[in-house]
Structure formats: structure tokens, C-alpha cells
Protein backbone atom coordinates (compact mmCIF):
# COMPACT_ATOMS: atom_id res chain seq x y z
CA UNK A 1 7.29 25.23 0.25
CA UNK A 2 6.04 24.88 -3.51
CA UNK A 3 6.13 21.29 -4.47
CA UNK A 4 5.29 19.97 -8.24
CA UNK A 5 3.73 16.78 -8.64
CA UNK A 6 4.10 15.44 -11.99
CA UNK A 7 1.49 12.74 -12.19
CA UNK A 8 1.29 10.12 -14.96
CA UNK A 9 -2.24 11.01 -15.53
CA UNK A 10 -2.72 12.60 -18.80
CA UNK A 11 -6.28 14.07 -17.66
CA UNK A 12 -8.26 11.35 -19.66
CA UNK A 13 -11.13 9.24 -18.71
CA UNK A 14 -9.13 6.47 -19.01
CA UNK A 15 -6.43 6.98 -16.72
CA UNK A 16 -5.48 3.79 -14.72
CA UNK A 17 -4.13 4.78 -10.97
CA UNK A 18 -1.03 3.62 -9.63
CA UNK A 19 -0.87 2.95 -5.96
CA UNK A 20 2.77 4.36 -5.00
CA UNK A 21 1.82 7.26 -7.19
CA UNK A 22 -0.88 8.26 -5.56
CA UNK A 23 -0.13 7.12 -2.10
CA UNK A 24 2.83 9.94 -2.44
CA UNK A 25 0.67 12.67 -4.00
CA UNK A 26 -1.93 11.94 -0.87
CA UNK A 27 0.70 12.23 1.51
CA UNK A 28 1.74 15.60 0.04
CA UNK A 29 -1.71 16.74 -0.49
CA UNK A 30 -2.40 15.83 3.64
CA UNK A 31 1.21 17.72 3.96
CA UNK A 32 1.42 20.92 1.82
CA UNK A 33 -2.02 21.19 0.80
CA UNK A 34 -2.69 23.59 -2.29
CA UNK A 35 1.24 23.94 -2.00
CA UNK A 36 1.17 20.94 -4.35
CA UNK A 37 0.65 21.45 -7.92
CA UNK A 38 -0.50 17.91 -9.82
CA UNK A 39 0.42 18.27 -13.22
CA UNK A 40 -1.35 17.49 -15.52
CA UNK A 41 -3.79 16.30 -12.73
CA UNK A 42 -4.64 13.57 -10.56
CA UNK A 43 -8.19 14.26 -11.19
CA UNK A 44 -9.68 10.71 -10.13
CA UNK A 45 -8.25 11.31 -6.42
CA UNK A 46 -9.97 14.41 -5.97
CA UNK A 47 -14.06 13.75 -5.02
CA UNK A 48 -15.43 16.64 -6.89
CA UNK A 49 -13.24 16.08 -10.43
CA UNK A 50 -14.58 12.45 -9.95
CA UNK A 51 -18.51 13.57 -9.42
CA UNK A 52 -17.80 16.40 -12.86
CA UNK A 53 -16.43 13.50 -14.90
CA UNK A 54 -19.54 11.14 -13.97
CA UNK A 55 -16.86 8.86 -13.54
CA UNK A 56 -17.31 5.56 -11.45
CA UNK A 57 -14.46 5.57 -9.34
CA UNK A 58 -14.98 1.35 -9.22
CA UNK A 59 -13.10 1.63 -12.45
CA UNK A 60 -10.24 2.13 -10.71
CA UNK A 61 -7.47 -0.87 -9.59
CA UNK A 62 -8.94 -1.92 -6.35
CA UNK A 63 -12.46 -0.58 -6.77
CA UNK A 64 -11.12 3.09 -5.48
CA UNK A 65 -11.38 1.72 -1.90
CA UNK A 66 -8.47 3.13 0.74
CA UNK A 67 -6.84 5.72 -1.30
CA UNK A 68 -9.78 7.71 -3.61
CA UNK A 69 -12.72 9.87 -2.55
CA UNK A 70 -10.41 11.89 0.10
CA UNK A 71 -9.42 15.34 -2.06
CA UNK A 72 -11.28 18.15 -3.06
CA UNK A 73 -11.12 21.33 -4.77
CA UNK A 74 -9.10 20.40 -7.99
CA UNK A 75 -10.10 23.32 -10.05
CA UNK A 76 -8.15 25.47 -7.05
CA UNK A 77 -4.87 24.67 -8.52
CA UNK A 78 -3.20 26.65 -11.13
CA UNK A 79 -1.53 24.18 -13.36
CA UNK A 80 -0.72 27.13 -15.78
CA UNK A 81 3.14 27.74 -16.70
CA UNK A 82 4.31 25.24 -15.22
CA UNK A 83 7.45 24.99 -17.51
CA UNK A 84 8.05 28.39 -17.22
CA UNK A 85 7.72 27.55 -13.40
CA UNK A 86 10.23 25.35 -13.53
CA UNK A 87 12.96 26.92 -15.13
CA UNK A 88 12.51 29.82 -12.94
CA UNK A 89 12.94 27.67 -9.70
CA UNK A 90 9.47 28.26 -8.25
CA UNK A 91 9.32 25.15 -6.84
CA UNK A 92 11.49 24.10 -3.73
CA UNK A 93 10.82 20.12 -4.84
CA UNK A 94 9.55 18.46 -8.08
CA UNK A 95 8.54 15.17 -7.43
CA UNK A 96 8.11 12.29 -10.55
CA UNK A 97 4.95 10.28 -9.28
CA UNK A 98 5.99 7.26 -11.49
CA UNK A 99 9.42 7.49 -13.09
CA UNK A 100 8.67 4.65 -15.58
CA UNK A 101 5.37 6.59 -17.00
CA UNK A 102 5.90 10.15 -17.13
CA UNK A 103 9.60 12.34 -17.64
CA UNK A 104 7.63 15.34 -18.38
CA UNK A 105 9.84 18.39 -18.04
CA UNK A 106 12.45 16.25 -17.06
CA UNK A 107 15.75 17.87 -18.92
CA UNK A 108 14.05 21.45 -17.32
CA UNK A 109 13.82 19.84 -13.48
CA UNK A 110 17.23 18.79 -13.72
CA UNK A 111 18.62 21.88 -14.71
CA UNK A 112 16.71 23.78 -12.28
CA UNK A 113 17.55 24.76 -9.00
CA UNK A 114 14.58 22.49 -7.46
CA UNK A 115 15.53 18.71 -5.79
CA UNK A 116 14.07 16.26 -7.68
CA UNK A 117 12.63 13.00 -6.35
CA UNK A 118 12.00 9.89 -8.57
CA UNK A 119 8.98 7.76 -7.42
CA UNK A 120 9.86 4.13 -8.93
CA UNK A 121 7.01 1.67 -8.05
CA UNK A 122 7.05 -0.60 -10.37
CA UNK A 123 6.74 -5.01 -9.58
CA UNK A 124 9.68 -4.89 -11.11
CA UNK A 125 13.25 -4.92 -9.06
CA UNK A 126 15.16 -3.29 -11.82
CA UNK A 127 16.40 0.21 -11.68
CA UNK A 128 16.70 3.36 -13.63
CA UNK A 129 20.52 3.80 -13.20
CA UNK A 130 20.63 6.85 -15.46
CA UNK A 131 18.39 8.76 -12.93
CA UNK A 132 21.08 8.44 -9.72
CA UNK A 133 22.55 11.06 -10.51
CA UNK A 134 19.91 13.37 -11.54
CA UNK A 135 17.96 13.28 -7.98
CA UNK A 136 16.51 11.12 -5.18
CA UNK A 137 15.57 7.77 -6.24
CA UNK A 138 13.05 5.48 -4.32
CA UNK A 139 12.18 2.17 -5.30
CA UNK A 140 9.20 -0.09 -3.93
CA UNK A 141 10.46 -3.40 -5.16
CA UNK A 142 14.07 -3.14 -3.92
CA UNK A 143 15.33 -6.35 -3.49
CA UNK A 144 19.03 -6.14 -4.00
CA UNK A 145 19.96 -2.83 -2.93
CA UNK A 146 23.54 -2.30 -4.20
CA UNK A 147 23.76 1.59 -4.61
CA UNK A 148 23.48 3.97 -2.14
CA UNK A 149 21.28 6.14 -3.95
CA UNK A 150 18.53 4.46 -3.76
CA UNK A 151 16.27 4.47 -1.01
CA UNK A 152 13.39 1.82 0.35
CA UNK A 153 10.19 3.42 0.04
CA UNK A 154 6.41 1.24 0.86
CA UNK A 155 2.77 1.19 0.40
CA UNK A 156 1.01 3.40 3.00
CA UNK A 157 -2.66 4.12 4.35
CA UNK A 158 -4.19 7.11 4.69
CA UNK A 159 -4.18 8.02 8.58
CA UNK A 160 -8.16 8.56 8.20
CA UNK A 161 -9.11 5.75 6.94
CA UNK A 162 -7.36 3.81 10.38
CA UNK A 163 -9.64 1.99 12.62
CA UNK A 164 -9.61 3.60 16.22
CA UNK A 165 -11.07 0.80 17.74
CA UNK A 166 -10.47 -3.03 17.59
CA UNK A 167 -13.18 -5.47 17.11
CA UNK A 168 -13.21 -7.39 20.38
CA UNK A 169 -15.90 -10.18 19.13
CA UNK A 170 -14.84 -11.29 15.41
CA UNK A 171 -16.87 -14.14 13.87
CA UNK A 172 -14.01 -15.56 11.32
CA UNK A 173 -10.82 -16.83 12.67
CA UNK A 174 -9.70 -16.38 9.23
CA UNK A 175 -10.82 -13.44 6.62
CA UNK A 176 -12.97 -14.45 4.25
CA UNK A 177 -11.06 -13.23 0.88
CA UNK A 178 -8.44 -15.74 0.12
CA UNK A 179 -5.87 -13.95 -2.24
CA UNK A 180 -5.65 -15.10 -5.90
CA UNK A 181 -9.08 -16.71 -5.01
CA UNK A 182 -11.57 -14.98 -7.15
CA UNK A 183 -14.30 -16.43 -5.96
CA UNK A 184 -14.20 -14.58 -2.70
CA UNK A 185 -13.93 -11.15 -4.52
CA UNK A 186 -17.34 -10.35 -3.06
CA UNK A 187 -16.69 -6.66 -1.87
CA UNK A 188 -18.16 -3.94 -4.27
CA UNK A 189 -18.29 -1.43 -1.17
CA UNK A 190 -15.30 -0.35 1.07
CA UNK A 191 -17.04 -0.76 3.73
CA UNK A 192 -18.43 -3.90 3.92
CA UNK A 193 -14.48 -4.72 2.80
CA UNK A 194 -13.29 -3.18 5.90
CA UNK A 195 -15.75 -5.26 8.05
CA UNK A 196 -14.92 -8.24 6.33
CA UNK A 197 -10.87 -7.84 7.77
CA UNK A 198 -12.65 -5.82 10.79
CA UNK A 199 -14.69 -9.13 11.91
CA UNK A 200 -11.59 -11.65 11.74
CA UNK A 201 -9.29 -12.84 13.52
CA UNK A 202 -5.93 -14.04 10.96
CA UNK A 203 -6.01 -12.63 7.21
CA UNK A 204 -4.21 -14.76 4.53
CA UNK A 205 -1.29 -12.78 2.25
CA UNK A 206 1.94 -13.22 0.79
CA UNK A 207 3.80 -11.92 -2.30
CA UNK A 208 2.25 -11.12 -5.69
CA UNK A 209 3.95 -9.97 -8.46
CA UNK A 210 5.82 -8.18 -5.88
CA UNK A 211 6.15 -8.11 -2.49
CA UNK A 212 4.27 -4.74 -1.62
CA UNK A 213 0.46 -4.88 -2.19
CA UNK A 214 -1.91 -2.59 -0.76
CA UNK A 215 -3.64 -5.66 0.60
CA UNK A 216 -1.33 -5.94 4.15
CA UNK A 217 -1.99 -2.75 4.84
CA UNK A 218 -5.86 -2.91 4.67
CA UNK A 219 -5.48 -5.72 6.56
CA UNK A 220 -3.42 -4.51 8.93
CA UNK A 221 -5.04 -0.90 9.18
CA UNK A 222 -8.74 -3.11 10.45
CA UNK A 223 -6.89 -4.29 13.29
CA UNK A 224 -6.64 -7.69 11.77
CA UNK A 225 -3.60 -9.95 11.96
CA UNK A 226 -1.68 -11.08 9.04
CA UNK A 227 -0.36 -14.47 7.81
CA UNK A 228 1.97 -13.78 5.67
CA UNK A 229 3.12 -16.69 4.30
CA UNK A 230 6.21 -16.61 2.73
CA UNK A 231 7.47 -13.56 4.78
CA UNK A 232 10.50 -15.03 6.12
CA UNK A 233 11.96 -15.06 2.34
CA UNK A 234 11.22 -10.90 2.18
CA UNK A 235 14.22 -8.80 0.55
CA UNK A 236 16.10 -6.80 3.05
CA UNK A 237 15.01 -3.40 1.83
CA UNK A 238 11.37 -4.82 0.29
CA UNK A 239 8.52 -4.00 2.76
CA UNK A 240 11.30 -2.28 4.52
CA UNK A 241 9.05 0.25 6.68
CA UNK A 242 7.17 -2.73 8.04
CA UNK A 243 7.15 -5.08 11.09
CA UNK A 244 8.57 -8.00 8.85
CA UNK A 245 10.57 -10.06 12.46
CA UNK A 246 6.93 -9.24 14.25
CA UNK A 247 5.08 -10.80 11.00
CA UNK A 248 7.55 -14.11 11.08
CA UNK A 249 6.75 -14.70 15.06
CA UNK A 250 2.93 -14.62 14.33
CA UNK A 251 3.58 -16.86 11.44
CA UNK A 252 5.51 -19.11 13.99
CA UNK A 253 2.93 -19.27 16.38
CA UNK A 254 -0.07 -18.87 14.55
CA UNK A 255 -0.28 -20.44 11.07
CA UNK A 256 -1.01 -23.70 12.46
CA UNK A 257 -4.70 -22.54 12.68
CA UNK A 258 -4.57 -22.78 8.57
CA UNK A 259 -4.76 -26.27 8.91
CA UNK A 260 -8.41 -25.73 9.71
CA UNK A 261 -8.65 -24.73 6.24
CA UNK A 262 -8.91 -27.22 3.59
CA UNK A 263 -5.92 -26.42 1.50
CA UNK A 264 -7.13 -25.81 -2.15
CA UNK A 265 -9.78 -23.22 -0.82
CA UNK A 266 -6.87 -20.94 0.70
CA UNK A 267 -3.31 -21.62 -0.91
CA UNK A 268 -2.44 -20.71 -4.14
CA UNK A 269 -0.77 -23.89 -6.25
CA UNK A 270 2.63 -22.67 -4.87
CA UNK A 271 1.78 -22.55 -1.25
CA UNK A 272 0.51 -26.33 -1.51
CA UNK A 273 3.93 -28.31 -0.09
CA UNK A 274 3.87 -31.47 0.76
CA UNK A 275 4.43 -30.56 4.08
CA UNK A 276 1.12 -28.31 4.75
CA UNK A 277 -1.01 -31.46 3.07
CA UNK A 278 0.39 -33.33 6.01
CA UNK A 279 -0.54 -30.96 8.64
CA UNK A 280 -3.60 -30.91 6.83
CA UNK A 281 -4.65 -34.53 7.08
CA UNK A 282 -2.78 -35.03 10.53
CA UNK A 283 -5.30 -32.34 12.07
CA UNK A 284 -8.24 -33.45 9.57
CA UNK A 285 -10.15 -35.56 12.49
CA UNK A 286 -9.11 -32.70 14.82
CA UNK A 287 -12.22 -30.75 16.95
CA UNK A 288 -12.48 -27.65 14.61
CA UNK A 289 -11.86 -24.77 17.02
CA UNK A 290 -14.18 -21.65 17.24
CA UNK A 291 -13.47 -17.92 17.61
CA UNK A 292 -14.36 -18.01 20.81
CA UNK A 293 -12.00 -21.29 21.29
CA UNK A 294 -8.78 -19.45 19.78
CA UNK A 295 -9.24 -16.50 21.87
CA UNK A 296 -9.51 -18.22 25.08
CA UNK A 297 -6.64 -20.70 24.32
CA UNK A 298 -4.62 -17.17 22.91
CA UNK A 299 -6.08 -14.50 25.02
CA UNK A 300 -3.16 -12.28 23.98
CA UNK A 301 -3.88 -11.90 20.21
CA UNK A 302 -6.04 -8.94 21.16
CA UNK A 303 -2.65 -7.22 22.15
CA UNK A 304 -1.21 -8.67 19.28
CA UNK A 305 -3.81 -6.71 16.98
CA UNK A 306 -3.55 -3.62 19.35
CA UNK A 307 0.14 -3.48 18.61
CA UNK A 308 0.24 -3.90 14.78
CA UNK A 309 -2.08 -1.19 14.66
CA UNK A 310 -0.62 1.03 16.83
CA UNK A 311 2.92 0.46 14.63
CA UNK A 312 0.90 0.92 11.31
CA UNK A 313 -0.58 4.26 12.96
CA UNK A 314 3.43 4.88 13.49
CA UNK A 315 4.56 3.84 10.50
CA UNK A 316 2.16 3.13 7.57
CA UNK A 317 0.24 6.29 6.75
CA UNK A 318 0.98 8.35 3.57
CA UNK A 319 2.31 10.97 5.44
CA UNK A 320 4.89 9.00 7.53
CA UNK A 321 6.07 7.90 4.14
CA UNK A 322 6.59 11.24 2.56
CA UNK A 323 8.30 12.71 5.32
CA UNK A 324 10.45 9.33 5.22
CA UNK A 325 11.16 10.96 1.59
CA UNK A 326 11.51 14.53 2.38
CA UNK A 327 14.31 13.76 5.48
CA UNK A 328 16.39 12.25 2.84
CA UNK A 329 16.77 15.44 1.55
């Protein structure tokens, strides 16, 4: 199987990464190994292209934690001919990392013998209608799917970088880092990110720009639980791969222990109804409960974080998504 990966990077230091991008190229890369020809290069996902460039991969969106630092050996692959490549069908599949940045080759991948996958994963819900016809289309931010031609696709996590273990003694009942909160930013190294999520009970999240963000799954691949806030209003075919009824029950059952919290330190402007300021003050004279409190009054949120890590083992690593890709084939 000879697969072309044609990557929006245009082999310059200043290169921004895209997370659907290279969460597909990763999955490949774990798949097909030097099977896979990046072109012109993903060169900040591979460890030794990163060290040649003296390049700090903390320039990257999201520090370069979860995704980077994992490939090797990117002088191994022969990027040479790759037109000539193409309109000779060498290559069983030619993949478009990010339809909306690159459509190199494009008239020569259509009229080769090769299928031809669009990666769209872009915030935005609109659509490249011109490309149905010209391949497989998959779309992060699909909110209203009307065409049959275009398939779900989601953020994923590389199976590695999955805890094996839960934490059976957190100290937070909920994660430090508060989303949109800058303040609690704090995490220069992955690791001490990881603990952060790895040492709570309950992480905050809910919908950015879009609904995807690579946030739930780091939350979800520590073994922490997720409050995801406005869940229940998810898209159909949005966050379609994930455990979106399992996330509204915990939500039900659990998001009462936000009221702990006073509410500007954890909700966004939008997240501050009227009727979470009540629930606020009605618990404010309230015994604040500890860790050890919650887990003895909910002994069976340990199962609860066993199974949302055993489904994100299932269902949320980079390869599970590009074989979800390759089957529709």
C-alpha cells in the first residue's frame, strides 16, 4: 500500500500545525510506516527534523504536547517525483491533510487511478461541495450533515501517549486549568500537564470555536472525567466517534460539584445563567466536600474513569480514526 500525504506544510520554519492534519498523518505513519510519503513534509512531527531545524517545538499550537516528538527518520522518505508519481498511479491512496490549505496536485490526483480522501478540519461547518464528487470527504465540524458524501471524522490521541493506569488518590476534585481562563495556563511541560488531569477528579470543557478540541481527549486519555458543559446541545455527527449519551449522564449526576466553585473563576461569561448563580449561593454556606469526601459518597467514579478510558483506548487513538477513514473506502 503506497499512500501520499499531501501536508499543508510548505517546509518553512514557520509552519503552524493543524491538529486533524496531523492527527491523520500520525495515524498513517503508526499504520503504513515509510509507506507514507509527506509531501512537501511534515517536518515538525518528526523528532530528528525538529532537533536539525533547532526548532522549539513549544512554538507549536498547544506547546507540541500529545501529538509531536513521536516520528523519526524524515530524511528516509523520497519525496522526489512525486507528480510524476501520481500520474503514473503509484500510489493506492492520496490523502489531502487539510483541504482548505493545500490542493497541490489536485487536477493530477483526480485524474489518477488513486482514491482520494479530503481531510476538512476546519471550526468552520461549511463544506467544499465541489470536492464530493472528486473523492472521500471528511469533515470535523459537521453539524448539519445533509449529503451522504460526507463522513464524521474526530480528534484522536496517539495510543502511546494513553495512561495504563488510573490515579486512585487525586488531590483536585476539579482540574486545575479552567478553559478560556488564561490565568491557569501554567503548563510549559507535557508532563506536568498530564499530571495536572492525572491528579483530578472532574475536568471542566465545552465547545470553542468548535466543538472538537484536542482538550477532551487529553482529558479523557489521563483517566480524568469530563464536564462537558453544554454537551447535550452537540450536533448529531460533531464529536460523533465519542461517548456524547455517557458524557450527558455524568453531567447529570455530577456537575453539581461545580457549585463548589465560585462561578467567575470557572465559567466563561456564557456559562454564567442565572440559574448556576443560584445553585451557587444556595450551596455557598454548604460544608465544602474533599476528594476523599466525593469518593466515598461516589465510590463508583473510579469505574466511571476506568470505562471512559477503556472506550477512548477503543475509540480515540489516531489509528482507530484512520482505519474509520480507510473502511469507507
Amino acid at each position: 500500500m503506497n499512500i501520499l500525504f499531501l501536508s499543508q506544510s510548505n517546509g518553512s520554519q514557520n509552519s503552524v500545525n493543524d491538529y486533524m492534519h496531523d492527527i491523520v498523518f500520525h495515524g498513517l505513519k503508526k499504520i503504513y510506516g515509510d509507506n507514507v510519503i509527506d509531501y512537501p513534509g511534515v517536518w515538525y512531527m518528526y523528532k530528528d527534523e525538529v532537533k536539525k531545524r533547532n526548532y522549539d517545538i513549544k512554538d507549536l499550537w498547544g506547546k507540541g504536547f500529545t501529538l509531536y516528538n513521536l516520528l523519526n527518520e524524515y530524511d528516509k522518505i523520497d519525496r522526489d517525483n512525486i507528480k510524476s508519481k501520481i500520474v503514473n498511479n503509484y500510489f493506492d491512496i492520496i490523502v489531502y491533510g487539510s483541504i482548505h490549505t493545500t490542493k497541490t496536485f489536485l487536477e493530477y490526483a483526480i485524474n489518477s487511478n488513486s482514491k482520494v480522501i479530503f481531510i476538512d478540519g476546519s471550526d468552520s461547518p461549511l463544506i467544499n461541495k465541489e470536492l464530493l464528487s472528486k473523492g472521500l470527504y471528511f469533515k470535523r465540524e459537521l453539524n448539519e450533515n445533509i449529503d451522504s458524501k460526507v463522513y464524521p471524522i474526530s480528534f484522536a490521541v496517539p495510543e502511546e501517549k494513553i495512561i495504563t493506569n488510573i490515579n486512585s488518590k487525586p488531590k483536585h476534585i476539579l482540574s486545575p486549568l479552567i478553559p478560556g481562563k488564561n490565568s491557569t495556563y501554567k503548563f510549559n511541560n507535557e508532563a506536568e500537564y498530564y499530571k495536572m488531569y492525572q491528579d483530578s477528579i472532574f475536568a471542566l470543557t465545552y465547545k470553542k470555536v468548535g466543538w472538537d478540541t484536542l482538550r477532551h481527549c487529553e482529558i479523557l486519555m489521563n483517566g480524568t472525567i469530563p464536564i462537558f458543559l453544554d454537551i447535550e446541545d452537540c450536533p448529531k455527527d460533531s464529536l460523533y466517534f465519542y461517548p456524547k449519551e455517557l458524557l450527558e449522564e455524568i453531567n447529570k449526576k455530577y456537575s453539581h460539584v461545580l457549585n463548589k466553585f465560585f462561578p467567575p473563576k470557572i465559567y466563561k461569561s456564557r456559562f454564567l445563567t442565572p440559574g448556576r448563580i443560584y445553585l451557587y449561593l444556595r450551596d455557598y454556606f454548604k460544608e465544602m466536600n474533599t476528594v476523599d469526601d466525593l469518593l466515598n459518597k461516589y465510590p463508583e467514579l473510579y469505574d466511571v474513569k476506568i470505562n471512559l478510558l477503556n472506550f477512548t483506548k477503543k475509540n480515540l487513538t489516531t489509528e482507530v480514526m484512520v482505519k474509520n477513514i480507510l473502511n469507507k473506502i
